[in-house]
C-alpha atoms as a PDB file:
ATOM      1  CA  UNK A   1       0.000   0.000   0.000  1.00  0.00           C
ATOM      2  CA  UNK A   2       1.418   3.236  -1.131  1.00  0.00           C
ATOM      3  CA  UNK A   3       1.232   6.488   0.940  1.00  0.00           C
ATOM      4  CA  UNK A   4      -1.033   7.696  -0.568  1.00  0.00           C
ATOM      5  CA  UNK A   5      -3.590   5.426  -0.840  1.00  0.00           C
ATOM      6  CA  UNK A   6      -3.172   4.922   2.884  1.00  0.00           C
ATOM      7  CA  UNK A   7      -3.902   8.431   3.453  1.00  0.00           C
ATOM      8  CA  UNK A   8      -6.821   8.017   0.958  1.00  0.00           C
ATOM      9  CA  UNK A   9      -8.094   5.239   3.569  1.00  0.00           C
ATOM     10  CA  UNK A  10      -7.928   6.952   6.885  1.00  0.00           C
ATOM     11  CA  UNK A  11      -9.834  10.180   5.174  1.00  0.00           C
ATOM     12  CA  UNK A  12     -12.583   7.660   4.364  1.00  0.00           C
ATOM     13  CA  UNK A  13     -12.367   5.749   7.234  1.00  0.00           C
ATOM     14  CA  UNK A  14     -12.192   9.723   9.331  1.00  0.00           C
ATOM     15  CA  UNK A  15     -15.309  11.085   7.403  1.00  0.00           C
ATOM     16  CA  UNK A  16     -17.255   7.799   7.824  1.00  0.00           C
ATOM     17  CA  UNK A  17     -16.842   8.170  11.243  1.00  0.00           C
ATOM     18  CA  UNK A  18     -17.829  11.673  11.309  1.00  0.00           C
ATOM     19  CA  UNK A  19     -21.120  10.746   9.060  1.00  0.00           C
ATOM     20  CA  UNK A  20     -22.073   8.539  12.087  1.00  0.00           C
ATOM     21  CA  UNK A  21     -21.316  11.095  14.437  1.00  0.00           C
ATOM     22  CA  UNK A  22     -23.868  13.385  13.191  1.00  0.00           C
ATOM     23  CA  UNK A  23     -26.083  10.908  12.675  1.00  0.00           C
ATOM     24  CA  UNK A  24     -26.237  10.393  16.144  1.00  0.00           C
ATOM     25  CA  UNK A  25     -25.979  13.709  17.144  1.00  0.00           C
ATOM     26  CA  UNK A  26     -29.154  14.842  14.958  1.00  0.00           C
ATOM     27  CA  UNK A  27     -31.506  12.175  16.210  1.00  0.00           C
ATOM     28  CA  UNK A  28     -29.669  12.542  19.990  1.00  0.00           C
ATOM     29  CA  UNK A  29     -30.841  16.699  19.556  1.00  0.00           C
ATOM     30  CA  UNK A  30     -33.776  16.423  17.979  1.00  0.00           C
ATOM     31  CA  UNK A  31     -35.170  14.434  20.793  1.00  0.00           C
ATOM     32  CA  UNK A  32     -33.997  16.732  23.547  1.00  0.00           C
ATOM     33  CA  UNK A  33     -35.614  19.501  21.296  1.00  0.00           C
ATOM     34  CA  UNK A  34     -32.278  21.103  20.955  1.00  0.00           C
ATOM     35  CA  UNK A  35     -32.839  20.577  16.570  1.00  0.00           C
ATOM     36  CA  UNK A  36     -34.028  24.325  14.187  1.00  0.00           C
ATOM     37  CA  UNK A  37     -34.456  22.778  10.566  1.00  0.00           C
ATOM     38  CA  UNK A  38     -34.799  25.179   7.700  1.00  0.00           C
ATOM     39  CA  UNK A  39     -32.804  28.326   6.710  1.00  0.00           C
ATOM     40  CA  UNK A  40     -35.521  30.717   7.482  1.00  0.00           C
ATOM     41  CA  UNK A  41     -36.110  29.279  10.734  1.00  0.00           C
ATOM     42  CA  UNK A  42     -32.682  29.248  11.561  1.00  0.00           C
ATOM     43  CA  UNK A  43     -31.584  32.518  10.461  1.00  0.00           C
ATOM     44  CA  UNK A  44     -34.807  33.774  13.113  1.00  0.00           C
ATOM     45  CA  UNK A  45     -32.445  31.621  15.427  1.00  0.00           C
ATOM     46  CA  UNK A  46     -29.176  33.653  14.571  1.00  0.00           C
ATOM     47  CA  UNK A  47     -31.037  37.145  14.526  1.00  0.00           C
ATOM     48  CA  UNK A  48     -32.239  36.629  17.847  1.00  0.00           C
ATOM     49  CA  UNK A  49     -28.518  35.596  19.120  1.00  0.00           C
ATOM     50  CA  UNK A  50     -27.012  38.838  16.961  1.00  0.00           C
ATOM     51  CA  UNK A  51     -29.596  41.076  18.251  1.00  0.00           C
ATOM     52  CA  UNK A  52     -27.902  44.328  19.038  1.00  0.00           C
ATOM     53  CA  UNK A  53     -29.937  45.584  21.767  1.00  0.00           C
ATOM     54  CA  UNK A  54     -28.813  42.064  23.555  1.00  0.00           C
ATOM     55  CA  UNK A  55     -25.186  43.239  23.488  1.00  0.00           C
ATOM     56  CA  UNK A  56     -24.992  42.171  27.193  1.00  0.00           C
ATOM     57  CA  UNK A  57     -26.438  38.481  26.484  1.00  0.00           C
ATOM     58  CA  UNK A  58     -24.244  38.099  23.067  1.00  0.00           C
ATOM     59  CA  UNK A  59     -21.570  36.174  24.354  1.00  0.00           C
ATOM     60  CA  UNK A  60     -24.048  33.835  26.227  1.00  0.00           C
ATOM     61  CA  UNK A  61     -26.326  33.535  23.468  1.00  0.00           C
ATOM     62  CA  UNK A  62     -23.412  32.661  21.114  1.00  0.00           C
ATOM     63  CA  UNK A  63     -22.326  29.168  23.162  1.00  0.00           C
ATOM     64  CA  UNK A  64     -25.740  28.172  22.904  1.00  0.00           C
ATOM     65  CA  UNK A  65     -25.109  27.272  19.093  1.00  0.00           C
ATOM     66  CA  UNK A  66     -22.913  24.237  18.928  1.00  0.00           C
ATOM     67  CA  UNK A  67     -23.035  22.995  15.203  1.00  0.00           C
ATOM     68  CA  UNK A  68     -24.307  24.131  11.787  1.00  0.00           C
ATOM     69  CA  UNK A  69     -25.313  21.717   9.234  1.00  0.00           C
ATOM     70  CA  UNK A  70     -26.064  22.550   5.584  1.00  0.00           C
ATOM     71  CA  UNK A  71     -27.607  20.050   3.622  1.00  0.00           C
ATOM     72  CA  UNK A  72     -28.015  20.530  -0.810  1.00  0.00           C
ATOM     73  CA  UNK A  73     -28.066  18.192  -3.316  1.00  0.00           C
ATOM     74  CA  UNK A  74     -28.458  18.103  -7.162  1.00  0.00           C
ATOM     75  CA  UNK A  75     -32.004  19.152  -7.724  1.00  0.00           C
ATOM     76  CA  UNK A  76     -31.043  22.511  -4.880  1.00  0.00           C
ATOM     77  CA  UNK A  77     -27.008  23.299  -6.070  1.00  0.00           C
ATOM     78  CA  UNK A  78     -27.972  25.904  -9.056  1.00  0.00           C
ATOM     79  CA  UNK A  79     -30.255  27.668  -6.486  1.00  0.00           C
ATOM     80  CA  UNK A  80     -28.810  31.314  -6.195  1.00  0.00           C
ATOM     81  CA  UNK A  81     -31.339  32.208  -3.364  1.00  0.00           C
ATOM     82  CA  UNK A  82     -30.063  28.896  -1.046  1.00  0.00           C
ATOM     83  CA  UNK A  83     -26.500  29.828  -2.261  1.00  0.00           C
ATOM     84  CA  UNK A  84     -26.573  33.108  -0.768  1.00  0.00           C
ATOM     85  CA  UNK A  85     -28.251  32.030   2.346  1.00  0.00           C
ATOM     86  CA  UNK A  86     -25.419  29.389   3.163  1.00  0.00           C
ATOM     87  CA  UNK A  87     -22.774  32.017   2.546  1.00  0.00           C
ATOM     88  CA  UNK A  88     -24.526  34.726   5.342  1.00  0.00           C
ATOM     89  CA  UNK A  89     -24.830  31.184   7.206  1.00  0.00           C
ATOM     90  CA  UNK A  90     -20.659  30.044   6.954  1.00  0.00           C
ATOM     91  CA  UNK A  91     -20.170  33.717   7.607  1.00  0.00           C
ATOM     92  CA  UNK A  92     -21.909  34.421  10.872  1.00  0.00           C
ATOM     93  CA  UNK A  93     -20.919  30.818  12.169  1.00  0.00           C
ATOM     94  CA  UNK A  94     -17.275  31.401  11.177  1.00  0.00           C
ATOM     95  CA  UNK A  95     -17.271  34.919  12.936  1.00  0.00           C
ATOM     96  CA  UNK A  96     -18.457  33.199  15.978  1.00  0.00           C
ATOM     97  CA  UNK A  97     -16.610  29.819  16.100  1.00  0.00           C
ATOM     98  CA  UNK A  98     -19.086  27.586  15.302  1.00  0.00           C
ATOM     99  CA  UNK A  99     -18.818  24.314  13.713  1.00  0.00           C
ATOM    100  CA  UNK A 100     -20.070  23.928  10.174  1.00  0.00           C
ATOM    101  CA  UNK A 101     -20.226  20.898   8.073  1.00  0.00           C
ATOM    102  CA  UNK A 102     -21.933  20.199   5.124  1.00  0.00           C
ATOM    103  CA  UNK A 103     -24.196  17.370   3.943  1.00  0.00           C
ATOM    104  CA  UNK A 104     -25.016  16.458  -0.125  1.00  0.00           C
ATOM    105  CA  UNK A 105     -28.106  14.020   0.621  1.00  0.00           C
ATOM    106  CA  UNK A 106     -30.935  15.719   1.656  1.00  0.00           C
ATOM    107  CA  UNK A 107     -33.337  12.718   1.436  1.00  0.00           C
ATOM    108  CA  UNK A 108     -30.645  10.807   3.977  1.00  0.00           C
ATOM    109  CA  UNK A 109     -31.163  13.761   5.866  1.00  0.00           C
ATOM    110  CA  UNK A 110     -35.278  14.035   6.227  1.00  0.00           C
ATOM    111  CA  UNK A 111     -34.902  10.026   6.810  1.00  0.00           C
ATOM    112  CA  UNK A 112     -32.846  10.822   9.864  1.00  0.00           C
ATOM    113  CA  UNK A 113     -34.995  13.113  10.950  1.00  0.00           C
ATOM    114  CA  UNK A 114     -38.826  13.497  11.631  1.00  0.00           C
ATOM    115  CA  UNK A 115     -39.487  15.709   8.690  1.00  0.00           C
ATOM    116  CA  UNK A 116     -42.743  16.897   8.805  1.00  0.00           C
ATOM    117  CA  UNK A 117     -44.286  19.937  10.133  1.00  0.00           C
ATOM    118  CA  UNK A 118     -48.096  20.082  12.084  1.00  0.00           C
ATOM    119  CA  UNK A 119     -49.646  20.304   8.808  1.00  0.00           C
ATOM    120  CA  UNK A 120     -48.009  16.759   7.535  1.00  0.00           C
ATOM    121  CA  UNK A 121     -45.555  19.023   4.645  1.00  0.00           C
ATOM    122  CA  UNK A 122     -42.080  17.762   4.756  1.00  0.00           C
ATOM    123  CA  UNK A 123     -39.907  20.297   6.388  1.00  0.00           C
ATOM    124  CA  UNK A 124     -36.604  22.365   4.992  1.00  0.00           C
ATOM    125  CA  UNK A 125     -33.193  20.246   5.860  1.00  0.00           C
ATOM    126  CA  UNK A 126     -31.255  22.580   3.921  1.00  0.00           C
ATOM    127  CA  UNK A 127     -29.706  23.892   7.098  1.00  0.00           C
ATOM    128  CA  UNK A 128     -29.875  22.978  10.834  1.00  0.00           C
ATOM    129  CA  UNK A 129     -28.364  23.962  13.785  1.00  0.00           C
ATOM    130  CA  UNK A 130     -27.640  22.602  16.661  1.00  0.00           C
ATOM    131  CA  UNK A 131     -28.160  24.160  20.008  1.00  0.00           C
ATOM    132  CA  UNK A 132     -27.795  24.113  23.736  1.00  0.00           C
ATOM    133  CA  UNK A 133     -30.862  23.545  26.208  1.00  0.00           C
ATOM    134  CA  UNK A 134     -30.331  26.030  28.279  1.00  0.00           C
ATOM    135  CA  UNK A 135     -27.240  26.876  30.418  1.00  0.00           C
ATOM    136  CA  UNK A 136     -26.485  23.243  31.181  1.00  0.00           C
ATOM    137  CA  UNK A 137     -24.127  22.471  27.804  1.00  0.00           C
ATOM    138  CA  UNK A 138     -25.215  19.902  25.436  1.00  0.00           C
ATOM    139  CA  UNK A 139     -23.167  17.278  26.215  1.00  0.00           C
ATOM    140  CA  UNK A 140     -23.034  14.412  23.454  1.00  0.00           C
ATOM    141  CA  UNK A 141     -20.084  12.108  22.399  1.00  0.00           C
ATOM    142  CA  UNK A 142     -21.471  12.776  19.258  1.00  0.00           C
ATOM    143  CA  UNK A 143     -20.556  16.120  19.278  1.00  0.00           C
ATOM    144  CA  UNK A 144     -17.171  16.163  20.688  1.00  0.00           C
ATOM    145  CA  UNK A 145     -16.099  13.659  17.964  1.00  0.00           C
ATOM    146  CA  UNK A 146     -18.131  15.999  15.322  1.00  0.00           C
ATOM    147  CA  UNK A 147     -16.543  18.837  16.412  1.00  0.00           C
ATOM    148  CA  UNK A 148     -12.662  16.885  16.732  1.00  0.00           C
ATOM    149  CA  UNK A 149     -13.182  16.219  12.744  1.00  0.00           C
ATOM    150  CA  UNK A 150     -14.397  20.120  12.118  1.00  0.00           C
ATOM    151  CA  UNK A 151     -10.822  20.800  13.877  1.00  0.00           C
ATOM    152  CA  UNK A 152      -8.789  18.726  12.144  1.00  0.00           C
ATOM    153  CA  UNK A 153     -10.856  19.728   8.599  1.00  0.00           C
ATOM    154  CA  UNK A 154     -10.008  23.751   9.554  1.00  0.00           C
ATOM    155  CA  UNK A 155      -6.081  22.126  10.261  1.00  0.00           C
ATOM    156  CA  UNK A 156      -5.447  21.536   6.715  1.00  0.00           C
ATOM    157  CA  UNK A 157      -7.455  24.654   5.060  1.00  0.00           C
ATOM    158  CA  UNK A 158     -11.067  22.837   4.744  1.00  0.00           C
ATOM    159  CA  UNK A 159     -13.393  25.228   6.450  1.00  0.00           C
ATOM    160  CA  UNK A 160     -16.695  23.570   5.797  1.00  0.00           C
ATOM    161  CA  UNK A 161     -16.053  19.844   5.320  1.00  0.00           C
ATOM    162  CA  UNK A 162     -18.202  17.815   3.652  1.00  0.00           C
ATOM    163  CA  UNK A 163     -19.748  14.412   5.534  1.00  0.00           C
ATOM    164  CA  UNK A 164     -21.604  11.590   3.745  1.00  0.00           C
ATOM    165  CA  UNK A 165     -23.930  10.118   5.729  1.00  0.00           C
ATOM    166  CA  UNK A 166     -24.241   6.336   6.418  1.00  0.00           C
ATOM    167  CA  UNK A 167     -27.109   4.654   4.632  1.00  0.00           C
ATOM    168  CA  UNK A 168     -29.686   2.474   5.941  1.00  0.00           C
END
C-alpha cells in the first residue's frame, strides 16, 4: 500500500466516522428539542442571538449554538437564493466559532430526521443547527467527535467539510 492510498483510507475511514457522528448527534438533539431545521427558521435563530440591543447576552447567546449543518443536493445546487443564504450562514458561524459541516443528501437527511411539520408538509433540511438547552451544555459524544473532525478539517485549510452520511 502506497502512501497515498493509505492516506486516501484513513480520510474515508475519518469522514465515515464523522457521518455517524452526526447521525447520532441529529436524532440525539432532535429528541432533547435542541434541533431548528430550515434556513428561514434558523436565520430567526441567529437574529435573535445577533440582536444588538442584547449586546450584554451576546456572548451567552453565542455558546448556545454548537453545530451548523447545511444540507443541498443536485435538484437545490444551481439555487442562487439557497446559495446566498449558506454564505450569510458560513459567515456568521465562522465569525463566531461555530462548527459547520456540510451534507449532499438531503433525502438521507429528512430520513434521519422526523421531517414533517403540524400540517403533515415535509420540512426544509437545507440547514440545521444545533443548540444548547439552556445553560447546562449539550453534552453528546457525538458532538465532541463531530466537532474533533471540524478541527482537524479547519487544520489543513477545509473550512466547511463535507460528511456523507451512512445509509440504511
Amino acid at each position: 500500500m502506497t502512501l497515498e492510498e493509505s492516506i486516501a483510507e484513513k480520510s474515508i475511514e475519518r469522514m465515515q466516522c464523522a457521518g455517524k457522528a452526526l447521525e447520532e448527534l441529529l436524532v440525539s438533539a432532535q429528541s432533547q428539542e435542541c434541533l431548528t431545521a430550515g434556513v428561514y427558521e434558523s436565520a430567526k435563530v441567529m437574529n435573535v442571538v445577533y440582536n444588538p440591543s442584547l449586546v450584554l447576552f451576546f456572548n451567552a447567546a453565542i455558546s448556545t449554538l454548537a453545530c451548523c449543518v447545511l444540507a443541498t443536493d443536485e435538484e437545490y445546487e444551481c439555487d442562487i437564493s439557497l446559495q446566498i443564504h449558506f454564505t450569510l450562514i458560513q459567515a456568521f458561524c465562522f465569525d463566531n466559532g461555530i462548527d459547520i459541516v456540510r451534507v449532499n443528501d438531503t433525502q438521507r437527511l429528512a430520513e434521519i430526521l422526523v421531517n414533517t411539520d403540524e400540517s403533515g408538509k415535509p420540512k426544509d433540511v437545507h440547514c440545521i443547527l444545533i443548540t444548547n438547552p439552556s445553560e447546562d451544555t449539550f453534552e453528546d459524544p457525538a458532538l465532541e467527535k463531530l466537532s474533533l473532525f471540524c478541527e482537524e478539517c479547519r487544520s489543513v485549510n477545509e473550512w466547511v467539510p463535507a460528511i456523507t452520511l451512512p445509509e440504511h
